[in-house]
N, C-alpha and C. Protein backbone atom coordinates (compact mmCIF):
# COMPACT_ATOMS: atom_id res chain seq x y z
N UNK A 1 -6.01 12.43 -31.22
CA UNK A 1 -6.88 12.35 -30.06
C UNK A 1 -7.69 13.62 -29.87
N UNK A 2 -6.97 14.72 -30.04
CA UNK A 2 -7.63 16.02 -29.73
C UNK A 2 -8.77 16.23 -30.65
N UNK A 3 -8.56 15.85 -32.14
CA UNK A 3 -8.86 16.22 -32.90
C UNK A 3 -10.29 15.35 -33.08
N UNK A 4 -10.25 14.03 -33.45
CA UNK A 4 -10.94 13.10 -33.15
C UNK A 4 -11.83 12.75 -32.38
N UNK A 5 -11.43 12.64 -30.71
CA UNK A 5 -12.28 12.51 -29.64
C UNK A 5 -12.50 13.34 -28.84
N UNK A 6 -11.72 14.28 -29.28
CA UNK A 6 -12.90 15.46 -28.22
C UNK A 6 -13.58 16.57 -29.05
N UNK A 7 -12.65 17.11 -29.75
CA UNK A 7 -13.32 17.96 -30.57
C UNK A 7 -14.39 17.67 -31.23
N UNK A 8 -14.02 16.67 -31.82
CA UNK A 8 -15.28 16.03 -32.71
C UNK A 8 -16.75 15.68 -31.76
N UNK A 9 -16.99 15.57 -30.76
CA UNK A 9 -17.79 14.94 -29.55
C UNK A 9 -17.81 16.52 -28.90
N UNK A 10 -17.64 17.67 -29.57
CA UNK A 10 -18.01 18.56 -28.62
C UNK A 10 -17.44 19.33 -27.52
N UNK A 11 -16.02 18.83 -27.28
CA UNK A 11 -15.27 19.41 -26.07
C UNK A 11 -14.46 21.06 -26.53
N UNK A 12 -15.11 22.02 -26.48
CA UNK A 12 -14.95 23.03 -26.56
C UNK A 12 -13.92 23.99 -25.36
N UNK A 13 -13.84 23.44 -24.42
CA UNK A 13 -13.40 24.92 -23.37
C UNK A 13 -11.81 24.92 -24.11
N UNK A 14 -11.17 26.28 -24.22
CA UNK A 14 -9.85 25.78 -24.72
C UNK A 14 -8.59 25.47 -23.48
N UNK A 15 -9.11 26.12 -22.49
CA UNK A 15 -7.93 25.27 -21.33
C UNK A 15 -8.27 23.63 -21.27
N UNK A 16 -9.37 23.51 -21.36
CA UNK A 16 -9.44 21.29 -21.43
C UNK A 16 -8.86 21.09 -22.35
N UNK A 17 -8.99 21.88 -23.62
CA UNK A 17 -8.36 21.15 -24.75
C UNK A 17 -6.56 21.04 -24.85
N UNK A 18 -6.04 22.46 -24.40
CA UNK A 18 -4.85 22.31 -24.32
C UNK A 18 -3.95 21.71 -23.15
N UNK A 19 -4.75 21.50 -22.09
CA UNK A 19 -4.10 20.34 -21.13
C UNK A 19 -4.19 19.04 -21.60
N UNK A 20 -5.23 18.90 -22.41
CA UNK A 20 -5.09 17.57 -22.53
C UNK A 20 -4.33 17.42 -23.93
N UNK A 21 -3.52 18.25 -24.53
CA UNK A 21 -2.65 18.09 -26.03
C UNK A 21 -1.37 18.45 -25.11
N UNK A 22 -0.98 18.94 -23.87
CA UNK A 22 0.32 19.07 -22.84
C UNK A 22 0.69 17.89 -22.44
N UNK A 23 -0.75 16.93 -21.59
CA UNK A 23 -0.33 16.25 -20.56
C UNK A 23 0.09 14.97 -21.30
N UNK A 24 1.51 13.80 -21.08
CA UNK A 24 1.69 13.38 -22.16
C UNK A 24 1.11 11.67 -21.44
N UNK A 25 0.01 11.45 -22.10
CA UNK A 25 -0.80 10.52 -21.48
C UNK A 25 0.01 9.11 -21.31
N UNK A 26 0.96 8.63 -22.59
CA UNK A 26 1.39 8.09 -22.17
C UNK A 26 2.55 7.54 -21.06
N UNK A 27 2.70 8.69 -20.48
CA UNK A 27 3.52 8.41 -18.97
C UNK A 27 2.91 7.75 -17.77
N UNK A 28 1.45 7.78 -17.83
CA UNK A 28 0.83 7.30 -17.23
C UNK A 28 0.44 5.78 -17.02
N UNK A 29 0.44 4.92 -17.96
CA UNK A 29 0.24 4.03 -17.73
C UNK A 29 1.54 3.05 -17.85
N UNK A 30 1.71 1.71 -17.79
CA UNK A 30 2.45 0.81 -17.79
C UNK A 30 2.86 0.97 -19.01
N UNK A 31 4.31 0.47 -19.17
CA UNK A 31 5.29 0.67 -20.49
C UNK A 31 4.28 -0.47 -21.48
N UNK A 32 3.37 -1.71 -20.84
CA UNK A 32 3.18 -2.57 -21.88
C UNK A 32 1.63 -1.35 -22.15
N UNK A 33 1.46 -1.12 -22.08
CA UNK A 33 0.13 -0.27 -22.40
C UNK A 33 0.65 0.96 -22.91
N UNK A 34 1.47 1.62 -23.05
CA UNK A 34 1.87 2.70 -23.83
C UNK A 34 1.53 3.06 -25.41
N UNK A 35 1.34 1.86 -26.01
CA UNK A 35 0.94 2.13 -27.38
C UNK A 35 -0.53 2.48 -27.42
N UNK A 36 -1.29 1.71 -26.25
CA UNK A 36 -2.50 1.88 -26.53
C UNK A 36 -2.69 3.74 -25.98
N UNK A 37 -2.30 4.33 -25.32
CA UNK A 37 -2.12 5.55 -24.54
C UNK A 37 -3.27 6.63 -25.10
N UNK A 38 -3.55 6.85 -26.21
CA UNK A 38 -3.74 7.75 -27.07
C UNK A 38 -5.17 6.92 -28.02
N UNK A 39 -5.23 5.83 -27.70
CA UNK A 39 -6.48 5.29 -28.15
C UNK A 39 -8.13 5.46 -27.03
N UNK A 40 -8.84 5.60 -28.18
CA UNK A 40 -10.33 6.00 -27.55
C UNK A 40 -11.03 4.85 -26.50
N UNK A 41 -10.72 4.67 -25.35
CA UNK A 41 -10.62 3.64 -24.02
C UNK A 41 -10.22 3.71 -23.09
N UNK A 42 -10.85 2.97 -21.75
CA UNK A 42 -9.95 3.54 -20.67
C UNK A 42 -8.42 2.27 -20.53
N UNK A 43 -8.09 2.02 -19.73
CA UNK A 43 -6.75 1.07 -19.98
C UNK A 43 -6.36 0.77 -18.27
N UNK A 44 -6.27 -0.71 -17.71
CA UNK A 44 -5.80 -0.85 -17.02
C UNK A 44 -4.88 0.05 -16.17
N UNK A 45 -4.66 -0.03 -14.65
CA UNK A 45 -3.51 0.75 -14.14
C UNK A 45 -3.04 -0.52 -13.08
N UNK A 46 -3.88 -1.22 -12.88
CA UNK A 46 -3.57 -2.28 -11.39
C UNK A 46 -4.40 -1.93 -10.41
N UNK A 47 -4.58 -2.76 -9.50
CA UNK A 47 -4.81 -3.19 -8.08
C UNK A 47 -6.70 -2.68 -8.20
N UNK A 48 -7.30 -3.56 -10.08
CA UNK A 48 -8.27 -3.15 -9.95
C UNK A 48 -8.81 -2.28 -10.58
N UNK A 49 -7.99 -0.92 -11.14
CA UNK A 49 -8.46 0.66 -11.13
C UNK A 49 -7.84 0.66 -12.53
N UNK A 50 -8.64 1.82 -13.36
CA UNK A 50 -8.37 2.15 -14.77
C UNK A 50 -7.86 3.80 -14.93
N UNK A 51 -7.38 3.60 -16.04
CA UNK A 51 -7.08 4.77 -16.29
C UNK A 51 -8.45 5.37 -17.61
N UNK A 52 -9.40 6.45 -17.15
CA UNK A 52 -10.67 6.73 -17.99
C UNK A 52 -9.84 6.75 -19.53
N UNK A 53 -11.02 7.03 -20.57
CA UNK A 53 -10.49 7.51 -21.76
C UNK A 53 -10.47 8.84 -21.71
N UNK A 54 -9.81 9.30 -22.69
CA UNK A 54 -9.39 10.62 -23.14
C UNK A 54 -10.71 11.74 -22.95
N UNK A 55 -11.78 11.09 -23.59
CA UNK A 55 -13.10 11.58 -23.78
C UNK A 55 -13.78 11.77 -22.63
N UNK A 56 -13.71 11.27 -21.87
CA UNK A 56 -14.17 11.44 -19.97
C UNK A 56 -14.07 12.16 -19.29
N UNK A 57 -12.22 12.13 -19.42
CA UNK A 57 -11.35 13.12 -18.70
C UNK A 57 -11.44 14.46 -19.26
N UNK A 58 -11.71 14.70 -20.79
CA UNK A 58 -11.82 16.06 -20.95
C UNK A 58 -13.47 16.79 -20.61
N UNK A 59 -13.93 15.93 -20.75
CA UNK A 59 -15.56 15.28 -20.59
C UNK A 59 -15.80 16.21 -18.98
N UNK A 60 -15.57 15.31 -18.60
CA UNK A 60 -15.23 15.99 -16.27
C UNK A 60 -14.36 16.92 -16.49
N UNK A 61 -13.46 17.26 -16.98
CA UNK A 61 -12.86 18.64 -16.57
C UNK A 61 -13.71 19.89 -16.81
N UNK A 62 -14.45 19.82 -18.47
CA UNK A 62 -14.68 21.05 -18.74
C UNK A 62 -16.42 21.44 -18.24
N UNK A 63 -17.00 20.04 -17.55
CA UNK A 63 -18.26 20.16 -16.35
C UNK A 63 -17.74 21.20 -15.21
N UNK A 64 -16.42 21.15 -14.86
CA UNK A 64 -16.28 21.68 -13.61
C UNK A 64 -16.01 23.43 -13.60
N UNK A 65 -16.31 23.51 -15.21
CA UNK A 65 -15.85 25.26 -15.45
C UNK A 65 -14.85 25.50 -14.91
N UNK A 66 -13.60 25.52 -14.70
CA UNK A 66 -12.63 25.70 -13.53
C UNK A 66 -11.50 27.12 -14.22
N UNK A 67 -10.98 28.07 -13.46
CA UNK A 67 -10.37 29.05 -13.67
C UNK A 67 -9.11 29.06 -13.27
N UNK A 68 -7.86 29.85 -13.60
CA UNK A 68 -7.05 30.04 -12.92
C UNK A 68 -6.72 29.76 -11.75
N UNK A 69 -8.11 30.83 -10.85
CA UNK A 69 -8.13 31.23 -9.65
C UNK A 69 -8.29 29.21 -8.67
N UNK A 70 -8.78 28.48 -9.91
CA UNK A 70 -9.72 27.28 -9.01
C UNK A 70 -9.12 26.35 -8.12
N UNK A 71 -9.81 26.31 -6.83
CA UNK A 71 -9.13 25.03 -6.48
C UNK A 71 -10.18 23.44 -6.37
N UNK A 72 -9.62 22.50 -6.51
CA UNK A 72 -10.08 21.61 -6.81
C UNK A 72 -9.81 20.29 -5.85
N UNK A 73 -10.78 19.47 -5.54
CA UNK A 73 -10.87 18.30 -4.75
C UNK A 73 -10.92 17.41 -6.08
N UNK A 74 -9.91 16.32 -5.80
CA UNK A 74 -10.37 15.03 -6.68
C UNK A 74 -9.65 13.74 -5.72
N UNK A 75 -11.23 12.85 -5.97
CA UNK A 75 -11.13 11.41 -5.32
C UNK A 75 -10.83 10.47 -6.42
N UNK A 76 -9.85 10.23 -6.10
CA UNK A 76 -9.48 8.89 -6.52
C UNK A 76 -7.99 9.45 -7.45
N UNK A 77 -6.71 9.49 -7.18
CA UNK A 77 -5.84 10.09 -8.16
C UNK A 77 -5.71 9.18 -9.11
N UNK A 78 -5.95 7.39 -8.90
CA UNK A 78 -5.18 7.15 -9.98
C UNK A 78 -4.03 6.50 -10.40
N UNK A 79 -3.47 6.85 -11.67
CA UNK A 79 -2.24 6.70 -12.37
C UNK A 79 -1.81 8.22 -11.81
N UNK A 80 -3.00 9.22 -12.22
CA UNK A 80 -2.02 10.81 -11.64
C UNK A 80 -2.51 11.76 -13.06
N UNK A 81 -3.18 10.81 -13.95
CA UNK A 81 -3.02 11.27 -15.46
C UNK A 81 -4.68 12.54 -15.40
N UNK A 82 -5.82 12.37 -14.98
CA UNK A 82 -6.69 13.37 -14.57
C UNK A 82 -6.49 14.38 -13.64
N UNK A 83 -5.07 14.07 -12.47
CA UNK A 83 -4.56 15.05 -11.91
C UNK A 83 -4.16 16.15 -12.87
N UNK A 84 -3.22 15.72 -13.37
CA UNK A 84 -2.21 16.50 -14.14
C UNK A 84 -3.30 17.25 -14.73
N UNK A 85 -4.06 16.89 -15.94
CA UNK A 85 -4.82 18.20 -16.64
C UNK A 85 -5.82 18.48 -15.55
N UNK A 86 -6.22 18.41 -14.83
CA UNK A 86 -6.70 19.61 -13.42
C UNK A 86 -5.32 20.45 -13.02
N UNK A 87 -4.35 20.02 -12.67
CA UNK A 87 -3.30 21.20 -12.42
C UNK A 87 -2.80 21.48 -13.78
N UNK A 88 -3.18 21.52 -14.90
CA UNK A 88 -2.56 22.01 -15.82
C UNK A 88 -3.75 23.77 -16.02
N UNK A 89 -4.95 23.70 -15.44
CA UNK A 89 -5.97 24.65 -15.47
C UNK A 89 -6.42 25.36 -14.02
N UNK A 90 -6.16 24.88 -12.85
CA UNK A 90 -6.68 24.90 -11.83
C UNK A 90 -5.32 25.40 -11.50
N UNK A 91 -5.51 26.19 -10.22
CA UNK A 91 -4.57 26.76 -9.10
C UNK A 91 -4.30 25.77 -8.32
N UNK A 92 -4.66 25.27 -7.76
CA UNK A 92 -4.54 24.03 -6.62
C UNK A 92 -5.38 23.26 -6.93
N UNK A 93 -4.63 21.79 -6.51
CA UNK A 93 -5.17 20.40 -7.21
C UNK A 93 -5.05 19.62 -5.67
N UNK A 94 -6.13 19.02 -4.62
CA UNK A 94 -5.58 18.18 -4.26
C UNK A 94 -6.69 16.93 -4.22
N UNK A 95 -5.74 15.48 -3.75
CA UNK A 95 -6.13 14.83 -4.75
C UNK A 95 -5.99 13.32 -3.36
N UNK A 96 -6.96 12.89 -3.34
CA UNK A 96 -7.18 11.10 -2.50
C UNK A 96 -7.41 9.81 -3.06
N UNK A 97 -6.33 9.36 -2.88
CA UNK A 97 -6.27 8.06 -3.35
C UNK A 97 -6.32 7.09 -2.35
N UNK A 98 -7.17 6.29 -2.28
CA UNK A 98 -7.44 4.78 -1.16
C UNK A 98 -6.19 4.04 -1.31
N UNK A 99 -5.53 3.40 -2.98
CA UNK A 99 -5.04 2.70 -2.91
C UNK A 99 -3.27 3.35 -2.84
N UNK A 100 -2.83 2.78 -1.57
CA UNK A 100 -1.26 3.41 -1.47
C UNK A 100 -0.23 3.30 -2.47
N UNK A 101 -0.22 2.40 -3.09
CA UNK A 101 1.17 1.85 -4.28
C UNK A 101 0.50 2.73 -5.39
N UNK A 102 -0.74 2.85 -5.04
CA UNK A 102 -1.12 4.09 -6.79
C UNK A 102 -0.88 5.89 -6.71
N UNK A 103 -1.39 5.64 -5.22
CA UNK A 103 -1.07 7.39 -4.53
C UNK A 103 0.39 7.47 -5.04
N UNK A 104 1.39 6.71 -4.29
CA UNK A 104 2.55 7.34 -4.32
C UNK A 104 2.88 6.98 -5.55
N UNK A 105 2.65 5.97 -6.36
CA UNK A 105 3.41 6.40 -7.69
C UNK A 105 2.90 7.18 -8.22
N UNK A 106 1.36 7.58 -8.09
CA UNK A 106 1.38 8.90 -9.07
C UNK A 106 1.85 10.21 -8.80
N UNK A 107 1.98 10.26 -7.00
CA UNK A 107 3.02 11.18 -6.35
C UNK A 107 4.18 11.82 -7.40
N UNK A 108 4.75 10.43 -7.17
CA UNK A 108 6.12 10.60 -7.90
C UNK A 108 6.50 11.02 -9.43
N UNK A 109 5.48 10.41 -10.01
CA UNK A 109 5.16 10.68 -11.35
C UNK A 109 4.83 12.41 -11.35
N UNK A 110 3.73 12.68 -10.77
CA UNK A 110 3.31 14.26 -10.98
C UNK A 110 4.40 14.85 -10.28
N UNK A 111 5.62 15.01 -9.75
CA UNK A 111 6.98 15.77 -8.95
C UNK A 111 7.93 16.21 -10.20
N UNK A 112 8.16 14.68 -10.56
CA UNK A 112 8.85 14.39 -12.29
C UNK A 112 8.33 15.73 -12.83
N UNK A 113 6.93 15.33 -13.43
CA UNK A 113 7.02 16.10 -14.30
C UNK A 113 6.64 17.86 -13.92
N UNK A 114 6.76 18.19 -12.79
CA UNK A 114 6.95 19.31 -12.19
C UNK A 114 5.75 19.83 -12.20
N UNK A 115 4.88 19.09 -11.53
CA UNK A 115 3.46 19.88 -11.72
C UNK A 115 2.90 19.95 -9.71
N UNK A 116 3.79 21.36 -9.24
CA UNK A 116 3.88 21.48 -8.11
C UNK A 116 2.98 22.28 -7.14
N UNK A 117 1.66 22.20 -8.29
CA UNK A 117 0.19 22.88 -7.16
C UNK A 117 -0.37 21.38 -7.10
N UNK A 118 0.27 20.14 -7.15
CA UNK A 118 -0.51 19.15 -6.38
C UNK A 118 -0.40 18.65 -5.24
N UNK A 119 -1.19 17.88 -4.59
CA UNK A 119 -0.85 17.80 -2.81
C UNK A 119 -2.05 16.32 -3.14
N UNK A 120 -0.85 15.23 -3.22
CA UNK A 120 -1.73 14.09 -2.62
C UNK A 120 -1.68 13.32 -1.38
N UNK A 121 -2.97 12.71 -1.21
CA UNK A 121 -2.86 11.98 0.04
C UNK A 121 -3.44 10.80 -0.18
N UNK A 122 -2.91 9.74 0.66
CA UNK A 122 -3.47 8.52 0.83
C UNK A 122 -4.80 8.45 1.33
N UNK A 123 -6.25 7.91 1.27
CA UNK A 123 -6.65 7.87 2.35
C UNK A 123 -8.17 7.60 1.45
N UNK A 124 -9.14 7.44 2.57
CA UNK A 124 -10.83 7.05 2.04
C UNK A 124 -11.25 8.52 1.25
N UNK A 125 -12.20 8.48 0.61
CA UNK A 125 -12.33 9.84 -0.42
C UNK A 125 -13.82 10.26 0.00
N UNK A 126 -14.77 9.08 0.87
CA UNK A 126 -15.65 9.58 0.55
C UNK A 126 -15.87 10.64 2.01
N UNK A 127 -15.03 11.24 2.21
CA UNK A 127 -15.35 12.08 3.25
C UNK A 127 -14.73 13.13 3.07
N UNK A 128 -14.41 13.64 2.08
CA UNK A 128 -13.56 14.18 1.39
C UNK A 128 -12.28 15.18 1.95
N UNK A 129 -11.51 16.02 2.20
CA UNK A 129 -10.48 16.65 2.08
C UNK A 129 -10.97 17.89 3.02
N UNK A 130 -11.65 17.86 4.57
CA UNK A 130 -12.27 18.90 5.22
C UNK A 130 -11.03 20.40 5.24
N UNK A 131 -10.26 19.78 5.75
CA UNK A 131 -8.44 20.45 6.06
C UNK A 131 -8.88 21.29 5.04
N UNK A 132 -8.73 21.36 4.03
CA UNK A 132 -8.59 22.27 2.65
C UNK A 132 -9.82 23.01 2.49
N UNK A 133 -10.89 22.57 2.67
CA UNK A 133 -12.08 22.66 2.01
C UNK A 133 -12.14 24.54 2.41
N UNK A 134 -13.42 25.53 1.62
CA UNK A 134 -14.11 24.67 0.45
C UNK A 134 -13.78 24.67 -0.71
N UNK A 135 -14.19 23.92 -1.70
CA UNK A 135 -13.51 23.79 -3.16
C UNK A 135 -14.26 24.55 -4.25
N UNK A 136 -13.75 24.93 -5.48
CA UNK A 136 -14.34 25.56 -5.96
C UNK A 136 -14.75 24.53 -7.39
N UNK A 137 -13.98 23.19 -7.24
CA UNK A 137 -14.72 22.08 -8.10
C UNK A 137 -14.06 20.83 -7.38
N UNK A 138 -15.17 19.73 -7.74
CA UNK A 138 -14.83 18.56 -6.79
C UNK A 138 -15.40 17.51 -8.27
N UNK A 139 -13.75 16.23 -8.41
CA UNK A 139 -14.11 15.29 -9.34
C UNK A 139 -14.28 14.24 -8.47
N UNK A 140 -15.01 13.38 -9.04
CA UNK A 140 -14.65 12.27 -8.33
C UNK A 140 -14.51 10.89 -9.58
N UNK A 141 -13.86 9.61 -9.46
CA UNK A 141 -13.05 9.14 -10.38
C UNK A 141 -13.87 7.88 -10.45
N UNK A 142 -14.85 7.54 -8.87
CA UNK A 142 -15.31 6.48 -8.80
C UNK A 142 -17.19 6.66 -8.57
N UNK A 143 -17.36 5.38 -8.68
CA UNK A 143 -18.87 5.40 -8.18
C UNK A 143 -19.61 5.30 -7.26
N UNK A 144 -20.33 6.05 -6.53
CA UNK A 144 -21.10 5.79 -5.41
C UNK A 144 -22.43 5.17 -5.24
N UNK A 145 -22.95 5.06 -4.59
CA UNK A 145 -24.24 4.95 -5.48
C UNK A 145 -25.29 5.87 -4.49
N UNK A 146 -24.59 6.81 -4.15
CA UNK A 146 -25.50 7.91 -3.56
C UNK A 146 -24.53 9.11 -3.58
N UNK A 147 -24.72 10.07 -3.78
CA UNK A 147 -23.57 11.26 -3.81
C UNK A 147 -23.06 11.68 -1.75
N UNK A 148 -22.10 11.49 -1.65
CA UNK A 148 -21.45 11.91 -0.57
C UNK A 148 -22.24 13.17 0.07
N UNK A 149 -22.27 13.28 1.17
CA UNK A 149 -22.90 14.05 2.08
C UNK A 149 -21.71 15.18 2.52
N UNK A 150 -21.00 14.71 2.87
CA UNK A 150 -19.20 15.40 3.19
C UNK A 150 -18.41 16.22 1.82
N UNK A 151 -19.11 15.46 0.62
CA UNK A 151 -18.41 16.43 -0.61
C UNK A 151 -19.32 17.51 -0.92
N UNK A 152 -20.76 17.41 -0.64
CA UNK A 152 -21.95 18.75 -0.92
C UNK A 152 -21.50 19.62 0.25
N UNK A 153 -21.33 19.22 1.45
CA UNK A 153 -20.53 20.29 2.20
C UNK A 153 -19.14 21.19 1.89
N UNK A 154 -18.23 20.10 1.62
CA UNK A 154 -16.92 20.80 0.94
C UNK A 154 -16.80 21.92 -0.49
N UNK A 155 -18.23 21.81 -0.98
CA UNK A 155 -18.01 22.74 -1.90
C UNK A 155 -18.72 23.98 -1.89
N UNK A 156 -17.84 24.81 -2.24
CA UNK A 156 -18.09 26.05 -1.75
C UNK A 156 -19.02 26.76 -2.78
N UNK A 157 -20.16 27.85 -2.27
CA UNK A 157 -21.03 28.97 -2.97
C UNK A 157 -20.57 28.92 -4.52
N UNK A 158 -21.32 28.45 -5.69
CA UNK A 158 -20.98 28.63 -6.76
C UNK A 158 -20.19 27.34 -7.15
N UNK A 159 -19.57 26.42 -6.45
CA UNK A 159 -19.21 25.67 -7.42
C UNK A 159 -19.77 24.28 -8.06
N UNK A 160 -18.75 23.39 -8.20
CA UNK A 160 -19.60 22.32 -9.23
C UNK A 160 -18.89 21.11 -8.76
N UNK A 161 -19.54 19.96 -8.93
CA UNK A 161 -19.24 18.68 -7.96
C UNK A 161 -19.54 17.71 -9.36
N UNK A 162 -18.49 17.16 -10.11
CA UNK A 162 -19.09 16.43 -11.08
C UNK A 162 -18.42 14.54 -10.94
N UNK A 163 -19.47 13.74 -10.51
CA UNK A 163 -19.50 12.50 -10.21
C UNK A 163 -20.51 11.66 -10.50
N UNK A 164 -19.86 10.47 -10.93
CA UNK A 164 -20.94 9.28 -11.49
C UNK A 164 -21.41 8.40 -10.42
N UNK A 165 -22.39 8.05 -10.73
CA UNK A 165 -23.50 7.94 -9.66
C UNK A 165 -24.22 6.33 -10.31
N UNK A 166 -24.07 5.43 -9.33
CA UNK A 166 -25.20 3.99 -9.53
C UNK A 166 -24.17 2.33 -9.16
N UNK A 167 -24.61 1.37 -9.75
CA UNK A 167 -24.02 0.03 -9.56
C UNK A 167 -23.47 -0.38 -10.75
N UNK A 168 -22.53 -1.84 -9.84
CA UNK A 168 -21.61 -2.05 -10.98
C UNK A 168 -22.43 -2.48 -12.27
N UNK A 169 -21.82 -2.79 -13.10
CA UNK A 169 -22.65 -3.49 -14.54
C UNK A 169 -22.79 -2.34 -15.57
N UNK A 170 -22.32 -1.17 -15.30
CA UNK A 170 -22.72 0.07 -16.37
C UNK A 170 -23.38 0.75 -15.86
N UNK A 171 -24.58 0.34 -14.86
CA UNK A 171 -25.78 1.10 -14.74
C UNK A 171 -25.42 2.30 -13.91
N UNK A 172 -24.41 2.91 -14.56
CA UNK A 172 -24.08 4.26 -13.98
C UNK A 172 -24.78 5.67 -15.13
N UNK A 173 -25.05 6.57 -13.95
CA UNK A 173 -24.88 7.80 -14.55
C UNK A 173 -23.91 9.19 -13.90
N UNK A 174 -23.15 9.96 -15.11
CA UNK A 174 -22.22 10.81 -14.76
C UNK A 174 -23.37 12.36 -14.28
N UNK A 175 -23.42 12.43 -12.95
CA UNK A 175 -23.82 13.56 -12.30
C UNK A 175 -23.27 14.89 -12.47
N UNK A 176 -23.93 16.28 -12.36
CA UNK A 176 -23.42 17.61 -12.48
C UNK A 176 -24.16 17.89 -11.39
N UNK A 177 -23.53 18.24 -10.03
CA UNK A 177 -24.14 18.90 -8.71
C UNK A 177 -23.63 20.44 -8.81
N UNK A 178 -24.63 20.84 -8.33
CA UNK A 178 -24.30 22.33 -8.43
C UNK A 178 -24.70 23.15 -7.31
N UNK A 179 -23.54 24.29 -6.49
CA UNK A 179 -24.40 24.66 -5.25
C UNK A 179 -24.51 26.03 -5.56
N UNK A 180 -25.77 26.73 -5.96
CA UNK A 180 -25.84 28.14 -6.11
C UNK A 180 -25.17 28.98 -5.13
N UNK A 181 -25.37 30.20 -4.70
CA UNK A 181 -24.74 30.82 -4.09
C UNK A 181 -25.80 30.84 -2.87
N UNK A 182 -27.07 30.49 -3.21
CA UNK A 182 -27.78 31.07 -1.77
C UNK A 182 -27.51 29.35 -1.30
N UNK A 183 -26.90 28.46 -1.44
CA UNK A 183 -26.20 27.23 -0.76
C UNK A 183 -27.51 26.09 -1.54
N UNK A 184 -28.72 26.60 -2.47
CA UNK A 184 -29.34 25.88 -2.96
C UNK A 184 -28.40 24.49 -4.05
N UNK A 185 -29.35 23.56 -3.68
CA UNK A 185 -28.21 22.19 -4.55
C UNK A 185 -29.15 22.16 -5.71
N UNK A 186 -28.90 21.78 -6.82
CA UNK A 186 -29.02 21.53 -8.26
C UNK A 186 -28.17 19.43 -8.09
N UNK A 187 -29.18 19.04 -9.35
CA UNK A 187 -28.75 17.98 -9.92
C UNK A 187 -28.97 18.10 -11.68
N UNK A 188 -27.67 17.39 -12.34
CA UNK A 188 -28.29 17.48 -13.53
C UNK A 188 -27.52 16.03 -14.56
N UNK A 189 -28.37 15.15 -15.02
CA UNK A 189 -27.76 13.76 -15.60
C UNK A 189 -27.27 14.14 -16.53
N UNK A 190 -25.59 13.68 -17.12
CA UNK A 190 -25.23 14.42 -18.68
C UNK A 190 -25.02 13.40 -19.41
N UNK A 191 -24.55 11.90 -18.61
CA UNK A 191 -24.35 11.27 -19.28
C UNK A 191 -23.82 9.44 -18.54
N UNK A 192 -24.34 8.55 -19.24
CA UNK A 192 -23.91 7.19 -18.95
C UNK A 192 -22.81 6.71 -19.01
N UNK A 193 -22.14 6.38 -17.86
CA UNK A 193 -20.52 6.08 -17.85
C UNK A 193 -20.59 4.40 -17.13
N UNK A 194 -18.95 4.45 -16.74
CA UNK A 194 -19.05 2.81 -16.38
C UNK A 194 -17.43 3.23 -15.65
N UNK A 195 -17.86 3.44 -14.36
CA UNK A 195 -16.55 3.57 -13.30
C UNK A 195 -16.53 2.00 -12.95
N UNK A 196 -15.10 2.36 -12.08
CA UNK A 196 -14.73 1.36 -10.97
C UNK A 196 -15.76 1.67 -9.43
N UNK A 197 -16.25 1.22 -8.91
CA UNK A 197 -17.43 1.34 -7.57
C UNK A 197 -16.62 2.04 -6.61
N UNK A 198 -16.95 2.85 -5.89
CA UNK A 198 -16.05 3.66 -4.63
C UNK A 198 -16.92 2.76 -3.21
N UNK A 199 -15.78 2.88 -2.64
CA UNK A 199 -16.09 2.00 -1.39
C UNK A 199 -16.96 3.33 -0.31
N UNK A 200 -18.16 3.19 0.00
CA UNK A 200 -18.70 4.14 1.12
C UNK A 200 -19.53 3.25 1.72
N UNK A 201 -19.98 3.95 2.69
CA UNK A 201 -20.76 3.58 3.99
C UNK A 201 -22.37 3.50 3.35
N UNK A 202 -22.87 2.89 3.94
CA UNK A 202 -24.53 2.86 3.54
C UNK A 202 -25.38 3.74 3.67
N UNK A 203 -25.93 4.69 2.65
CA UNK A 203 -27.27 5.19 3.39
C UNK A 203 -27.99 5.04 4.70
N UNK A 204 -28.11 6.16 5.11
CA UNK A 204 -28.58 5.94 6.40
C UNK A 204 -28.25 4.88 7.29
């Protein structure tokens, strides 16, 4: 996987690379999906929601430049499996999940395997995590089809907001928001993805 789909495709930072040769992907999904774990795809999780491919997840991590020092907002936890390599690089990980039976099992799952700078919560994402804020990178897992107003606030001088952006059918693109330090916003398209749709409120 390492070798193959990311390296080969360009994924250079070496903390993405070695969280994602740590985190052991197949814990994440359902025992009947375990073989597939490690194949180039995303893979069912339930109630709807996928688990990305390998290539995505290292893909969004190493957009968000993230340090030691980083702390990080991510919508949508999941299985728990994009958590984990964010707290495998990041200082603090916290993390909103809408759907409850996925929050807490991936709760439980990320405790297991002792990865104890995470802090999840149940709850809507697109208003993101004020309590904590600001962040010094913000993922998001789903699609909007306008970038959140509440997550360009939550992120703090300098950091990076990386989320896919459009409607169902593919016609997505994966966004790089960026807030300079004088609070100026940046947009930049890197690439065509195909999320699950995030539930938000309407424009205006």
């Amino acid at each position: 996987m390492i070798e193959t789909q990311l390296k080969a495709r360009g994924i250079k930072n070496p903390q993405v690379l070695s969280a994602m040769a740590k985190v052991p992907r197949h814990l994440f999904v359902d025992k009947e999906q375990q073989k597939y774990a490690y194949d180039d795809g995303p893979l069912p999780i339930g109630f709807g929601q996928t688990i990305s491919q390998p290539y995505i997840v290292a893909f969004m991590s190493e957009l968000l430049e993230l340090t030691r020092e980083s702390k990080v907002l991510e919508i949508g936890t999941g299985s728990g499996y994009q958590t984990a390599v964010l707290a495998e690089i990041a200082k603090e990980v916290y993390s909103l999940e809408i759907v409850p039976q996925l929050g807490e099992a991936a709760g439980r799952r990320l405790r297991n395997l002792q990865y104890d700078n995470v802090v999840i919560k149940i709850g809507d994402g697109y208003g993101g995590w004020p309590e904590k804020a600001p962040f010094d990178g913000i993922i998001v897992t789903a699609a909007p089809d306008h970038v959140p107003a509440p997550l360009i606030d939550q992120l703090k001088p300098g950091g990076r907001l990386v989320i896919p952006i459009g409607q169902g059918g593919g016609n997505q693109m994966l966004e790089l928001i960026g807030k300079k330090l004088s609070g100026k916003i940046t947009r930049e398209k890197t690439l065509a993805v195909r999320f699950v749709l995030m539930t938000c409120p309407k424009k205006g």
